[in-house]
Protein backbone atom coordinates (compact mmCIF):
# COMPACT_ATOMS: atom_id res chain seq x y z
CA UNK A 1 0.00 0.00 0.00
CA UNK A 2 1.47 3.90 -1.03
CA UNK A 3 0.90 6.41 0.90
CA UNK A 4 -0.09 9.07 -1.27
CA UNK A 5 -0.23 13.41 -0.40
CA UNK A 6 -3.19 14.81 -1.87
CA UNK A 7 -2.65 18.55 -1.87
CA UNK A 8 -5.78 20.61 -2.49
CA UNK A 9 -5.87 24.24 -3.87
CA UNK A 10 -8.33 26.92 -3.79
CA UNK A 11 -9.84 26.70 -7.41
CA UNK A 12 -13.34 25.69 -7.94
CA UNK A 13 -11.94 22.42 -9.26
CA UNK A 14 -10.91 21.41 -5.95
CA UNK A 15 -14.47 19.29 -6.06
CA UNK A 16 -12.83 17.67 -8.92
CA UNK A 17 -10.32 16.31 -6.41
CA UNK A 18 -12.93 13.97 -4.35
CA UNK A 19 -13.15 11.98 -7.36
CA UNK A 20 -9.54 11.79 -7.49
CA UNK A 21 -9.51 11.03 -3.88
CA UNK A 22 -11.76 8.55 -4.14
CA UNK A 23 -10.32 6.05 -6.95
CA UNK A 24 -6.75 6.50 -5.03
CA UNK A 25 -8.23 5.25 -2.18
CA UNK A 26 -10.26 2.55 -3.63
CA UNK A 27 -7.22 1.37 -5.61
CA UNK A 28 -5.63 0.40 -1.84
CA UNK A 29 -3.70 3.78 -1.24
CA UNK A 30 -3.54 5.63 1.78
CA UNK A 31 -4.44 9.32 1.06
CA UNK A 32 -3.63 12.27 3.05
CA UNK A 33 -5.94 15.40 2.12
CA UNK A 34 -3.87 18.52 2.85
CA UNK A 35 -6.12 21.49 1.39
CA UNK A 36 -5.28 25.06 1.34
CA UNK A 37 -7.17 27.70 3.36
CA UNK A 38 -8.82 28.48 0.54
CA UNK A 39 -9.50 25.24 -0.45
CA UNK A 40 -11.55 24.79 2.33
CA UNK A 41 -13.95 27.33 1.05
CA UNK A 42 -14.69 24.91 -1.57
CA UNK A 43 -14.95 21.75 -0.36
CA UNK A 44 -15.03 21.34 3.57
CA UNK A 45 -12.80 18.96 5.66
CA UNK A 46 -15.35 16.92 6.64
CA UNK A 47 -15.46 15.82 2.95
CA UNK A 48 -12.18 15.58 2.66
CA UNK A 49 -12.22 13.38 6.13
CA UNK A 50 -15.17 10.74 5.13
CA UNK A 51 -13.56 10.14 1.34
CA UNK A 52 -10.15 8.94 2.84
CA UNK A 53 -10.76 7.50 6.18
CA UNK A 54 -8.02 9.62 7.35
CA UNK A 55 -8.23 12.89 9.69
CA UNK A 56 -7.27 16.08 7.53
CA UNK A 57 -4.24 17.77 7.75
CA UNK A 58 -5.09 21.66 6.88
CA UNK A 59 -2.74 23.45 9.03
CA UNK A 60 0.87 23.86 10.89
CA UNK A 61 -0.82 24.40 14.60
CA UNK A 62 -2.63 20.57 15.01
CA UNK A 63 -0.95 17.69 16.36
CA UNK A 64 2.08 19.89 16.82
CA UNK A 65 3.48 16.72 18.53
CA UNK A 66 3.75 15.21 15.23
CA UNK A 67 5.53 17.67 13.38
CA UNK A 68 3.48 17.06 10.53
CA UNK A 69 4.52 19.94 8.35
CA UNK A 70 7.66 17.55 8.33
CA UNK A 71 6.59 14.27 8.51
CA UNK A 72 3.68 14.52 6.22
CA UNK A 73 5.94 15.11 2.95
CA UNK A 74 9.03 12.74 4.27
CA UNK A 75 6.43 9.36 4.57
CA UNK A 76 4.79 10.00 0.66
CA UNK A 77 5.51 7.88 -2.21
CA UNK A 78 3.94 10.27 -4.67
CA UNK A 79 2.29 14.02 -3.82
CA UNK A 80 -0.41 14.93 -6.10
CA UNK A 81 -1.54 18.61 -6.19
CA UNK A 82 -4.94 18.96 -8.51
CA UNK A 83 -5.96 22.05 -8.61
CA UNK A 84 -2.93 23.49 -8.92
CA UNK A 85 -3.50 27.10 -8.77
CA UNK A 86 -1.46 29.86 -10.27
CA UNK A 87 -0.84 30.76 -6.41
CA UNK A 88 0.24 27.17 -5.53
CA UNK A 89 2.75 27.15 -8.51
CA UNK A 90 4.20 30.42 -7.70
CA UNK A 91 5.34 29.56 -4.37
CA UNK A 92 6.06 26.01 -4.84
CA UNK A 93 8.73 27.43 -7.64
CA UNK A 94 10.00 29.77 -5.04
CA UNK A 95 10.46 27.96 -2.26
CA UNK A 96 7.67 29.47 0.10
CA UNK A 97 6.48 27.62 2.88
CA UNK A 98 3.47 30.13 4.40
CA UNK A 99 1.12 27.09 5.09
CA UNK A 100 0.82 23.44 5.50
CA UNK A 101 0.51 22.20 1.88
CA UNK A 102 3.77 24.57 1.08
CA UNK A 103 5.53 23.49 3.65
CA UNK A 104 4.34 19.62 2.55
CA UNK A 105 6.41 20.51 -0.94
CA UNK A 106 9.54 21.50 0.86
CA UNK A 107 9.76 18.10 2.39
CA UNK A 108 8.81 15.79 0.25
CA UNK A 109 11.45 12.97 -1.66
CA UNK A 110 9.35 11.49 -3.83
CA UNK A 111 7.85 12.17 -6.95
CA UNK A 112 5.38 15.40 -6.98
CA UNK A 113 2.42 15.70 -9.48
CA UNK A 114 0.95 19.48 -10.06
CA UNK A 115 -2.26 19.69 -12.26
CA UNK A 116 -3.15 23.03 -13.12
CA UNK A 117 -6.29 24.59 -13.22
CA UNK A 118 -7.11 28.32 -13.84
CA UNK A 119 -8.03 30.59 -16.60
CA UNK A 120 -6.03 30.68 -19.72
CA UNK A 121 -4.58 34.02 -19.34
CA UNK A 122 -3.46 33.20 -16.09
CA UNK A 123 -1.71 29.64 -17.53
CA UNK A 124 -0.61 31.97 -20.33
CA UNK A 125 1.23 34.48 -18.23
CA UNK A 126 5.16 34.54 -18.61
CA UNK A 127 4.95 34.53 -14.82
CA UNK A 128 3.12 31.23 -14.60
CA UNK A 129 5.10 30.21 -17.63
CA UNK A 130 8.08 30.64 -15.80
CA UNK A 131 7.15 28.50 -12.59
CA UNK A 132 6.21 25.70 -14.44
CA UNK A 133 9.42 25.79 -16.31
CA UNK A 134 11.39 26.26 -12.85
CA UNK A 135 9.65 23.50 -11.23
CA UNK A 136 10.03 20.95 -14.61
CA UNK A 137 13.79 21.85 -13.85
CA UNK A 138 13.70 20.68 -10.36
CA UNK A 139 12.82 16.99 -11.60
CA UNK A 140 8.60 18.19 -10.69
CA UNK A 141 5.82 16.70 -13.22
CA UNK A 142 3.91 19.61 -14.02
CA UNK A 143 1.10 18.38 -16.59
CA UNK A 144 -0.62 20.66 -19.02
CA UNK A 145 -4.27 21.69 -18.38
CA UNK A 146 -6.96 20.73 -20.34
CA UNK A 147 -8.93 22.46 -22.78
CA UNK A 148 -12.62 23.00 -22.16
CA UNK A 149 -15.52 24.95 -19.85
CA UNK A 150 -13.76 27.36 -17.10
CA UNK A 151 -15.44 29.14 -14.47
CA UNK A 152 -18.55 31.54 -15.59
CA UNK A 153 -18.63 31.38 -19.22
CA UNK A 154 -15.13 31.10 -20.03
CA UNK A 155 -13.39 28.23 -22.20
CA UNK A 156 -9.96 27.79 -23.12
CA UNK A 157 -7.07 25.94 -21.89
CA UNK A 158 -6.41 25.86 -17.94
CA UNK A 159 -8.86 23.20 -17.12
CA UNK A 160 -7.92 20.24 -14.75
CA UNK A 161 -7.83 17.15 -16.73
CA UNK A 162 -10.24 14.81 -15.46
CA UNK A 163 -9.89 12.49 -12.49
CA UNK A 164 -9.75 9.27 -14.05
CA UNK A 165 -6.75 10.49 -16.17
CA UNK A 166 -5.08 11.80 -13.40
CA UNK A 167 -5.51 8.50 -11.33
CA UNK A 168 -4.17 6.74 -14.65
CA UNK A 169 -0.71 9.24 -14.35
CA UNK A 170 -0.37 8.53 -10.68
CA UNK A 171 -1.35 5.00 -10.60
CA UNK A 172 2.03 4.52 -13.44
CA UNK A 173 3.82 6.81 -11.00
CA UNK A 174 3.28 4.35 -8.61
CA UNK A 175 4.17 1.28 -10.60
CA UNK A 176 7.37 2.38 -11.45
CA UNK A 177 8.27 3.25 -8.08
CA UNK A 178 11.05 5.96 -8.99
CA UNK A 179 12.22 8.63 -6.77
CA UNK A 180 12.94 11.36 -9.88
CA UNK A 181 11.23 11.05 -12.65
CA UNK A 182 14.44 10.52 -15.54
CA UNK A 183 12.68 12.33 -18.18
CA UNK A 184 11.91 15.59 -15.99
CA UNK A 185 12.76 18.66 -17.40
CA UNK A 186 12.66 17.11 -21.13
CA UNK A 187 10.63 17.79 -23.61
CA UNK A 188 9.64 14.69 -25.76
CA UNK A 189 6.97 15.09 -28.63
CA UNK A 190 5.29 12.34 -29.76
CA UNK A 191 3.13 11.59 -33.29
CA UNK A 192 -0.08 9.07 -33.29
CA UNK A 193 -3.14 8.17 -35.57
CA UNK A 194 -3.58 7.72 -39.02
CA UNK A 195 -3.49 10.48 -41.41
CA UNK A 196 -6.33 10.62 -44.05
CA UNK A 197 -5.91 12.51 -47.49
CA UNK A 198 -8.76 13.62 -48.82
CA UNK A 199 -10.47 12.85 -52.05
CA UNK A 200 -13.36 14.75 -52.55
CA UNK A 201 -16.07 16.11 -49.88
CA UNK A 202 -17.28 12.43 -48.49
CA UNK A 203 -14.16 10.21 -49.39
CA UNK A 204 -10.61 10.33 -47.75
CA UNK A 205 -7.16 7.73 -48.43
CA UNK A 206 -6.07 6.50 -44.46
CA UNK A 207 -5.04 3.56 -42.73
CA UNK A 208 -6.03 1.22 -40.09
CA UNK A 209 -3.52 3.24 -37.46
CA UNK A 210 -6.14 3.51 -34.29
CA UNK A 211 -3.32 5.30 -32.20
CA UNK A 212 -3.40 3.27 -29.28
CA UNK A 213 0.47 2.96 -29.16
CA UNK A 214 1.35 6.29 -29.73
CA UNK A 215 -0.84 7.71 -26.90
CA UNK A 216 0.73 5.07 -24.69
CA UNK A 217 3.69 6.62 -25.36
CA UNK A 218 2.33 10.21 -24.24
CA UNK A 219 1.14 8.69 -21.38
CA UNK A 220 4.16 6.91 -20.32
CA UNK A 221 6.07 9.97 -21.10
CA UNK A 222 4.41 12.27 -18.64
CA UNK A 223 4.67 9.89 -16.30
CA UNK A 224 8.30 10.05 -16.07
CA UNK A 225 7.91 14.17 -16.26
CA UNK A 226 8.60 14.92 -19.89
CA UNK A 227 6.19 17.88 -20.86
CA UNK A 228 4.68 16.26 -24.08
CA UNK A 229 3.63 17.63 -27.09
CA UNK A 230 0.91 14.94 -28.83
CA UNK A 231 0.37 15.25 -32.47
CA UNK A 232 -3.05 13.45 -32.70
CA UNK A 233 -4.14 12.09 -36.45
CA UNK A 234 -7.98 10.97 -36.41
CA UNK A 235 -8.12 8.93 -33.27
CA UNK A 236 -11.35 8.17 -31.19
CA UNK A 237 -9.10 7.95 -27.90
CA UNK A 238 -9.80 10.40 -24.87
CA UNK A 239 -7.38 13.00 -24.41
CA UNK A 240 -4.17 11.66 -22.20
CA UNK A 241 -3.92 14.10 -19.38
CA UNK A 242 -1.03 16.33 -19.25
CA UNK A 243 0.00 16.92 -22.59
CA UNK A 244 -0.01 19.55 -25.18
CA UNK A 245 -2.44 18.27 -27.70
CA UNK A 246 -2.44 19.32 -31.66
CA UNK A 247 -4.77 17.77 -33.79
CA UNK A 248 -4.33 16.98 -37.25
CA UNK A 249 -5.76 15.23 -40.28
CA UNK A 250 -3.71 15.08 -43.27
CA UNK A 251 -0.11 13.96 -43.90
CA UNK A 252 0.41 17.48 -44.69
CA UNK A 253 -0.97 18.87 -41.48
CA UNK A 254 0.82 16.25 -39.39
CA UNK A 255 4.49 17.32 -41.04
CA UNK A 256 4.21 21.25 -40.37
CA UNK A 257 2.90 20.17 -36.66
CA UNK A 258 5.54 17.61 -36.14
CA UNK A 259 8.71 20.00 -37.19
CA UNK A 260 7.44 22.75 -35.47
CA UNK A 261 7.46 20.48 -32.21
CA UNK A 262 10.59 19.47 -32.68
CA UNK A 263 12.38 22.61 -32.77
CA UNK A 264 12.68 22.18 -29.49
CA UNK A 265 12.40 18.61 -28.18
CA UNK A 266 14.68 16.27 -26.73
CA UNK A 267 13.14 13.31 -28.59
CA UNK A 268 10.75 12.76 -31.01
CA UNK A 269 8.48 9.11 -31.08
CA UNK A 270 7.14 8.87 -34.78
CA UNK A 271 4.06 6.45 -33.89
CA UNK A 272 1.75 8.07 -36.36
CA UNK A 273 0.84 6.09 -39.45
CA UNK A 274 1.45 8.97 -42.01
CA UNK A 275 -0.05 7.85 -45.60
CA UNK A 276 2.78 7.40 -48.09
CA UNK A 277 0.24 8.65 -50.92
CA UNK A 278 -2.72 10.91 -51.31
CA UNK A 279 -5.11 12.49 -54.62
CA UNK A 280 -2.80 13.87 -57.49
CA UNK A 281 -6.12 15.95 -57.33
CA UNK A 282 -9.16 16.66 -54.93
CA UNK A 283 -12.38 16.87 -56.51
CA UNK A 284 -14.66 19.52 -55.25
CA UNK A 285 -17.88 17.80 -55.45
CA UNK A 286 -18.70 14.00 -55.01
CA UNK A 287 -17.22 11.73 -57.41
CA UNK A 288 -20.29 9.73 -59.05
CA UNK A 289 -20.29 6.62 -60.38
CA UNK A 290 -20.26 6.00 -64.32
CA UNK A 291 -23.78 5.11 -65.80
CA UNK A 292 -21.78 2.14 -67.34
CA UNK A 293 -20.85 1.52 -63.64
CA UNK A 294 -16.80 1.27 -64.75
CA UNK A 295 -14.52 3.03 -61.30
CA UNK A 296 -12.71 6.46 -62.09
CA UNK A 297 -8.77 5.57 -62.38
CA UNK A 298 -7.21 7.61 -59.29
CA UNK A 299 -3.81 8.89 -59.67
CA UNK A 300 -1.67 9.31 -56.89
CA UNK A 301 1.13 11.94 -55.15
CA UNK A 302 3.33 10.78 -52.79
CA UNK A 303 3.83 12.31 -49.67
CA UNK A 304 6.22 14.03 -47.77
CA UNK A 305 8.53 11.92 -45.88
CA UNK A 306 8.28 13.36 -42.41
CA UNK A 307 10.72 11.12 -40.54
CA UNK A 308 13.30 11.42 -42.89
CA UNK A 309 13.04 15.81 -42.90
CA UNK A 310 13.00 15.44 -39.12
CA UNK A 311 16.04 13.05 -39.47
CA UNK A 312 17.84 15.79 -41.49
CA UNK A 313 17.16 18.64 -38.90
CA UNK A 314 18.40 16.46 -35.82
CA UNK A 315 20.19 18.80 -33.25
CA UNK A 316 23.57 17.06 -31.76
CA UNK A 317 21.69 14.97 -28.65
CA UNK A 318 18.19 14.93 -30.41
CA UNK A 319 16.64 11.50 -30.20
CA UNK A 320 14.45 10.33 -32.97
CA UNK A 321 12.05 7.34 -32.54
CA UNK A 322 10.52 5.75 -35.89
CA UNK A 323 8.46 2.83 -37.02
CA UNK A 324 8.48 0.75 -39.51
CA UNK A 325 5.08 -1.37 -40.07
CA UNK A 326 6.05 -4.46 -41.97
CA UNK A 327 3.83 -7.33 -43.35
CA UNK A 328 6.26 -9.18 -44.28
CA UNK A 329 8.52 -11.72 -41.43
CA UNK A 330 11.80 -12.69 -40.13
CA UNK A 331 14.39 -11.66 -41.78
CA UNK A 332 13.31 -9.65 -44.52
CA UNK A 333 11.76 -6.94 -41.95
CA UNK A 334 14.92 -6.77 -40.04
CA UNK A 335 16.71 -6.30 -43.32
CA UNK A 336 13.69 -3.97 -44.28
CA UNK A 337 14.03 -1.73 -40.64
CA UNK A 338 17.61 -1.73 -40.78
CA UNK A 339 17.88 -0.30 -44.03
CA UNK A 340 14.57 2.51 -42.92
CA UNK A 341 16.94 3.28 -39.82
CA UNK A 342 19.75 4.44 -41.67
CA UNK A 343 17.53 6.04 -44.18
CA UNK A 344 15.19 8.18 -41.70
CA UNK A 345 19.03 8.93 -39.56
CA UNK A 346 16.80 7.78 -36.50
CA UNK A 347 18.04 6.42 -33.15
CA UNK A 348 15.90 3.50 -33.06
CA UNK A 349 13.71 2.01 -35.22
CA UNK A 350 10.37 -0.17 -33.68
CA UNK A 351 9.75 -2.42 -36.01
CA UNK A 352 5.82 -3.97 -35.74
CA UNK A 353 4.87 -6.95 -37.77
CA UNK A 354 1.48 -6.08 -38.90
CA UNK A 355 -1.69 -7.29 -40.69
CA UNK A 356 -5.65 -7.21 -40.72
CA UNK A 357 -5.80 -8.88 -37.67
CA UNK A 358 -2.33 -7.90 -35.76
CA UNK A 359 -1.21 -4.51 -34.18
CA UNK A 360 -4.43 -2.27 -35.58
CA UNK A 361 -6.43 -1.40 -32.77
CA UNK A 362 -5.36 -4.10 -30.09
CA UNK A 363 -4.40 -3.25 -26.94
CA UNK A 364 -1.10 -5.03 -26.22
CA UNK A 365 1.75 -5.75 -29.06
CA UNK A 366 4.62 -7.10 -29.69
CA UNK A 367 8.08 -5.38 -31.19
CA UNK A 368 11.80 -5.48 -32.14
CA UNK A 369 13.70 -2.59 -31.32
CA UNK A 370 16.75 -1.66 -33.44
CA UNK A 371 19.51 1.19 -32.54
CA UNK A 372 22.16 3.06 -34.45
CA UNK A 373 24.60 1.34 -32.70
CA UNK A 374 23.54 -2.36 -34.03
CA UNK A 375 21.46 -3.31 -30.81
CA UNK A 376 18.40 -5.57 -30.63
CA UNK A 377 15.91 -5.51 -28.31
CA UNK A 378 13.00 -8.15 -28.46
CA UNK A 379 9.94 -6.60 -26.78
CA UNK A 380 7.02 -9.91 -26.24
CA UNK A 381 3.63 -9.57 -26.40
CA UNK A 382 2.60 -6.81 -23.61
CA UNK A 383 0.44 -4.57 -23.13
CA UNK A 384 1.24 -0.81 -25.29
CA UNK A 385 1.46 1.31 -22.10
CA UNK A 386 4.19 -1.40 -21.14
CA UNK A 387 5.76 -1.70 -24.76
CA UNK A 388 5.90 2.37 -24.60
CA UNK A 389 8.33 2.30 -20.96
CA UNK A 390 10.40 0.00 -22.60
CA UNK A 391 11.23 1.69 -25.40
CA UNK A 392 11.04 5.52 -23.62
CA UNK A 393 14.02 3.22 -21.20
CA UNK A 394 15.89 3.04 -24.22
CA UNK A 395 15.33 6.76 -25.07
CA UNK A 396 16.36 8.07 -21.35
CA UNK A 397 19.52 6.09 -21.56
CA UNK A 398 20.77 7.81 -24.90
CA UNK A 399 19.45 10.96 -23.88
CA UNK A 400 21.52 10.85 -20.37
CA UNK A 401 24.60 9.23 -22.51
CA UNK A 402 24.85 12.58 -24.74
CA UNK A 403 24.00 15.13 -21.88
């Protein structure tokens, strides 16, 4: 059983939080609710109290005896603040310790989850923009708000993902049982779905990509405090918490996303299924059927390679993840990724074995990972989320190997 912090702050989200509080508990976790002041003007402690089965902690002045504003934070596995508020953030990145919760940061060894929630020009300010980055430096997991329904009748981004997604983060957390998350601080972007090229109005070109694996790997790389940039291709998956989503639809759309991403990242996981072809032309109106019934002959363009250009850019430490989805077996796809790793200047190469009825859609697969430097790793049949740790292990080691 973890013992796991739940800080509170004093957004109107915090009511969001006794969902959280109640799968952590549920799951077998021990959960101590320290709220803010304000906090408590949302949601009262006796809430807070009957959820966890544990008495609250909201200030420095009870059970002196136990020195909690100490032991509180030193006995955590994992403290998870949701809402974080722009006030939260701001002294957590400077080191002030005016109340419990604060002083619950200073303290604490293990990993620390903040989930922001406020209005978007307040997540938008270079002040807040500057915290998060601070605290990302420090080895914290600050995940990126989601976008929706604010307070009043605002939307934008700054709302906190939901609960479920958040238990899913800290629940990996968890699992992996790290003190310092070994991607914090980096910034990894990662691809997913399958692009579709349009024909006319009703009628697109696209694959059988359902981008199952490439959201594992957002997942997987929040979890171990990357801030993420997902590049999302026509997927009916619900939004990973924490990351900064783009959506996309074409091959097109997916390239100009993907290298503007990159400008910046430490590594890049190509896990979208771009097409290789689209329309030489797209018809305005519906294409109709002959009265003799004979098919229009479609030519075809082909389409940007966008692991190659992103290949060609690299910066000196950059590390670029591709795939290479092969029908064919043994040998022939090794020779085939070998020969796609060198071409594409990746780092590694995943190489999937796919058909109708493997990879597309499943939940669990199995891969062969190939480096630059002529290692082979065999991943078995596992689950994606676990498929995406192994390989992001493989990432984090070159990434600490070149600085």
């Amino acid at each position: 059983m973890s013992t796991v912090v739940l800080g509170v702050g004093g957004g109107i989200a915090a009511y969001k939080a006794c969902e959280l509080l109640r799968l952590l508990t549920e799951s077998g976790h021990r959960v101590r609710v320290v709220p803010t002041a304000s906090a408590l003007r949302f949601v009262g402690a006796p809430t807070w109290a009957a959820l966890s089965g544990q008495p609250v902690a909201d200030d420095v002045w009870s059970a002196v005896h136990e020195v909690p504003h100490v032991r509180i934070g030193q006995s955590a596995d994992l403290v998870v603040v949701a809402p974080a508020t722009a006030d939260l953030l701001a002294k957590a990145a400077h080191g002030l310790a005016d109340d419990l919760l604060t002083n619950t940061l200073l303290t604490a060894r293990c990993p620390i989850v903040y989930a922001p929630a406020m209005h978007t020009e307040m997540w938008e300010n270079p002040a807040t923009a500057a915290n998060v980055a601070t605290l990302r430096a420090r080895g914290a997991i600050v995940i990126e708000p989601a976008v929706g329904r604010l307070t009043g009748a605002d939307s934008g981004k700054g709302r906190l993902p939901e609960p479920s997604e958040i238990f899913a983060l800290a629940s990996r957390i968890l699992a992996r049982g790290l003190t310092s998350p070994d991607l914090a601080g980096r910034h990894v972007v990662v691809t997913a779905g399958g692009t579709r090229e349009p024909l006319d109005p009703v009628r697109f070109l696209g694959n059988r990509s359902s981008g199952k694996q490439g959201y594992a790997f957002a997942r997987a790389a929040v979890a171990r405090g990357a801030r993420v940039t997902l590049v999302s291709a026509n997927v009916g998956l619900p939004d990973p918490a924490g990351v900064d989503l783009v959506r996309v639809g074409s091959t097109e759309e997916l390239r100009k996303a993907t290298v503007e991403a990159a400008g910046d990242a430490d590594a890049v996981v190509m896990a979208a299924a771009p097409a290789d072809f689209r329309p030489a032309e797209y018809v305005s109106t519906k294409i109709k059927k002959a009265d003799d019934g004979t098919a229009p002959v479609l030519a075809l363009a082909t389409n940007p390679d966008i692991a190659a250009e992103l290949g060609e850019r690299k910066r000196p430490g950059q590390v670029l993840v591709v795939f290479a989805a092969e029908t064919a077996d043994g040998t022939e796809a090794l020779a085939n990724a070998r020969a796609k790793l060198a071409r594409k200047r990746a780092d590694l190469i995943v190489l999937n074995q796919v058909g109708v009825d493997r990879v597309f859609g499943a939940d669990a697969n199995s891969v062969t990972v190939l480096d630059v430097d002529g290692a082979v790793t065999e991943l078995p049949e596992q689950p994606k989320d676990a498929v995406a740790d192994a390989v992001l292990n493989l990432v984090a080691t070159r990434l600490t190997t070149s600085g």
